[in-house]
N, C-alpha and C. Protein backbone atom coordinates (compact mmCIF):
# COMPACT_ATOMS: atom_id res chain seq x y z
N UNK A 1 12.39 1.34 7.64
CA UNK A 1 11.78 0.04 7.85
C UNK A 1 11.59 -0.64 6.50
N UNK A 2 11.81 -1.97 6.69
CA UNK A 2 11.46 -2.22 5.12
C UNK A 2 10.04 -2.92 5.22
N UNK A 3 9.91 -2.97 3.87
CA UNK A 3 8.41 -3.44 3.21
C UNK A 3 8.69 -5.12 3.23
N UNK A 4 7.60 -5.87 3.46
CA UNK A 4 7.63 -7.56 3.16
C UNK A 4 6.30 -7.65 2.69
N UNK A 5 6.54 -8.27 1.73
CA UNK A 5 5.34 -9.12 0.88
C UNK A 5 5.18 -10.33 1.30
N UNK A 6 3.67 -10.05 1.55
CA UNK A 6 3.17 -11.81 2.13
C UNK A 6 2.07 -12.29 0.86
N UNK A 7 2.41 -13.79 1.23
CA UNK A 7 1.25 -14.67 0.23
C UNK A 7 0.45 -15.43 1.27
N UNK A 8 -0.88 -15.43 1.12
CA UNK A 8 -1.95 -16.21 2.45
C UNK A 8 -1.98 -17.73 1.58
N UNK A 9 -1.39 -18.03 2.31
CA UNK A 9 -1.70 -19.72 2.46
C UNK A 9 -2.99 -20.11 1.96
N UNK A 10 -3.41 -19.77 2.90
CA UNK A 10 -5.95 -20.06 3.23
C UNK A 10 -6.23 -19.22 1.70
N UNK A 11 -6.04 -18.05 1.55
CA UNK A 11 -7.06 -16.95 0.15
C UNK A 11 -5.99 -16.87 -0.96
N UNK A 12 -4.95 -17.27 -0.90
CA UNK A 12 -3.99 -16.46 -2.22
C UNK A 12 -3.92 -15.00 -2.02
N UNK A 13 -4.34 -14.59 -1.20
CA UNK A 13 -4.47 -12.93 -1.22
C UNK A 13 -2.76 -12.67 -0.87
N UNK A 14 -2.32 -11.43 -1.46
CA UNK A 14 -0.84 -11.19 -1.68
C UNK A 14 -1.16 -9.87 -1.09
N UNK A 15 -0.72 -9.12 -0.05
CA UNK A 15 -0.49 -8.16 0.52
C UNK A 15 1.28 -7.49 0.94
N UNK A 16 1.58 -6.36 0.70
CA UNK A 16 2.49 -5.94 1.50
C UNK A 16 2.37 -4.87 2.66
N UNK A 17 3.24 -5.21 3.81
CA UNK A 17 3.43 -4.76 5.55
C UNK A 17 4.68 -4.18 5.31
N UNK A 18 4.94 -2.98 6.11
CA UNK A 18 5.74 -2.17 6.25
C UNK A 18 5.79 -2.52 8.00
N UNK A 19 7.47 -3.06 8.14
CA UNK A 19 7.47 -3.87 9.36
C UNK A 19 8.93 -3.88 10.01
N UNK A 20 8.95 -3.69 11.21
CA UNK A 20 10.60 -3.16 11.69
C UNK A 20 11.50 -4.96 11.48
N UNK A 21 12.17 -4.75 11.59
CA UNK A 21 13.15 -6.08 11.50
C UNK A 21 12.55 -7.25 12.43
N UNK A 22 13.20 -6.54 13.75
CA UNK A 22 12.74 -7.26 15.09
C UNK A 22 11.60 -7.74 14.83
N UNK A 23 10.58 -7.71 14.24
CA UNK A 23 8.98 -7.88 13.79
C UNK A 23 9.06 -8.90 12.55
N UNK A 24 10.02 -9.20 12.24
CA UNK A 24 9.88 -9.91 10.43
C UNK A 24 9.32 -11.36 11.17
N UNK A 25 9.40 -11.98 11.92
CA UNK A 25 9.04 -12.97 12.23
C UNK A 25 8.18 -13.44 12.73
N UNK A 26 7.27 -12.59 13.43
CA UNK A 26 6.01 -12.38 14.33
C UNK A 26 5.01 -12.77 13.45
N UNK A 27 4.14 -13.53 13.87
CA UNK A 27 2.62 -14.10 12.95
C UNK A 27 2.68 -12.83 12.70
N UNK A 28 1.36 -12.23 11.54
CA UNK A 28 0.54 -11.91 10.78
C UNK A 28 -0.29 -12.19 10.42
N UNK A 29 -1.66 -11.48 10.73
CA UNK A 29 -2.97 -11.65 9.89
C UNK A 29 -3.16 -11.37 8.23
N UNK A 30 -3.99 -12.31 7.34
CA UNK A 30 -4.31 -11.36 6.21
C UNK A 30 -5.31 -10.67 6.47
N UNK A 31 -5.42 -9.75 5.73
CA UNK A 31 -6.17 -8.61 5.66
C UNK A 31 -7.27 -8.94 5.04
N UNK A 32 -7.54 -10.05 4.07
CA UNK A 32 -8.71 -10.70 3.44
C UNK A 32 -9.35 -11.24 4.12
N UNK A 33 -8.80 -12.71 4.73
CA UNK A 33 -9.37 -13.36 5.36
C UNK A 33 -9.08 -13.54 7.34
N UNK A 34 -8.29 -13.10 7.33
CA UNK A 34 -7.89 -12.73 9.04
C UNK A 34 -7.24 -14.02 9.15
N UNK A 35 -6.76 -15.34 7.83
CA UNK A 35 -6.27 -16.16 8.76
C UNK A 35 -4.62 -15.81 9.15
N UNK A 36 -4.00 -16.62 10.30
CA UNK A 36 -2.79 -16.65 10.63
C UNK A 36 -1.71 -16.93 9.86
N UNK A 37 -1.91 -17.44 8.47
CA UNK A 37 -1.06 -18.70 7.91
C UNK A 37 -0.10 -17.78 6.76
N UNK A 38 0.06 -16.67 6.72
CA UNK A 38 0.77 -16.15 5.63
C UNK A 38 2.32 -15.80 5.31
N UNK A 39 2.64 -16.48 4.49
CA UNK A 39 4.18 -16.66 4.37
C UNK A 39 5.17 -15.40 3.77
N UNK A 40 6.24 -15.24 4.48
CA UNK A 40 6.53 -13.42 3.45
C UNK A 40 7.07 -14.22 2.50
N UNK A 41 7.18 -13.54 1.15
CA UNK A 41 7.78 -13.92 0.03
C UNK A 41 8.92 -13.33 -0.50
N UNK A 42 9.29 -11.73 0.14
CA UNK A 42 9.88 -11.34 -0.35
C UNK A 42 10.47 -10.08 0.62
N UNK A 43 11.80 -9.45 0.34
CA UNK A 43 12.11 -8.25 1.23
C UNK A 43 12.35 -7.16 0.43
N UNK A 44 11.75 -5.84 0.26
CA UNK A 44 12.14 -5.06 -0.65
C UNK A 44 13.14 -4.35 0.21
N UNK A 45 13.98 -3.82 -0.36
CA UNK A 45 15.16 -2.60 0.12
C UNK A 45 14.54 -1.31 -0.12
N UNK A 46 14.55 -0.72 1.40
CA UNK A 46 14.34 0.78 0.49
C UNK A 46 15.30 1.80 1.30
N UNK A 47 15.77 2.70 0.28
CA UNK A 47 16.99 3.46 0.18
C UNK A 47 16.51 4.97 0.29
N UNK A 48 17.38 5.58 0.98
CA UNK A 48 16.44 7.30 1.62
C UNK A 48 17.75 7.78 1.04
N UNK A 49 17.73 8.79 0.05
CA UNK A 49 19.04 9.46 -0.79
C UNK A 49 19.02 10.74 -0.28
């Protein structure tokens, strides 16, 4: 599964979710402030050797 980094709109608070694909698009709460509004910023790759 990969990791997505979100930025909250409402707090600036920057969190990353470990989240199946099918899921990348689904609202999200922050974890700071519980609002709805948080944008992903980013997709990390992760690689199992």
């Amino acid at each position: 599964m990969p990791i997505y980094e979100y930025g909250c709109k409402k707090c600036g608070n920057k969190f990353e979710k470990m989240r199946r694909l099918a899921q990348r698009d689904e609202q999200i709460a922050c974890p700071k402030c519980n609002s709805k509004t948080p944008k992903r910023i980013e997709i990390q790759r992760v690689a199992i050797l």
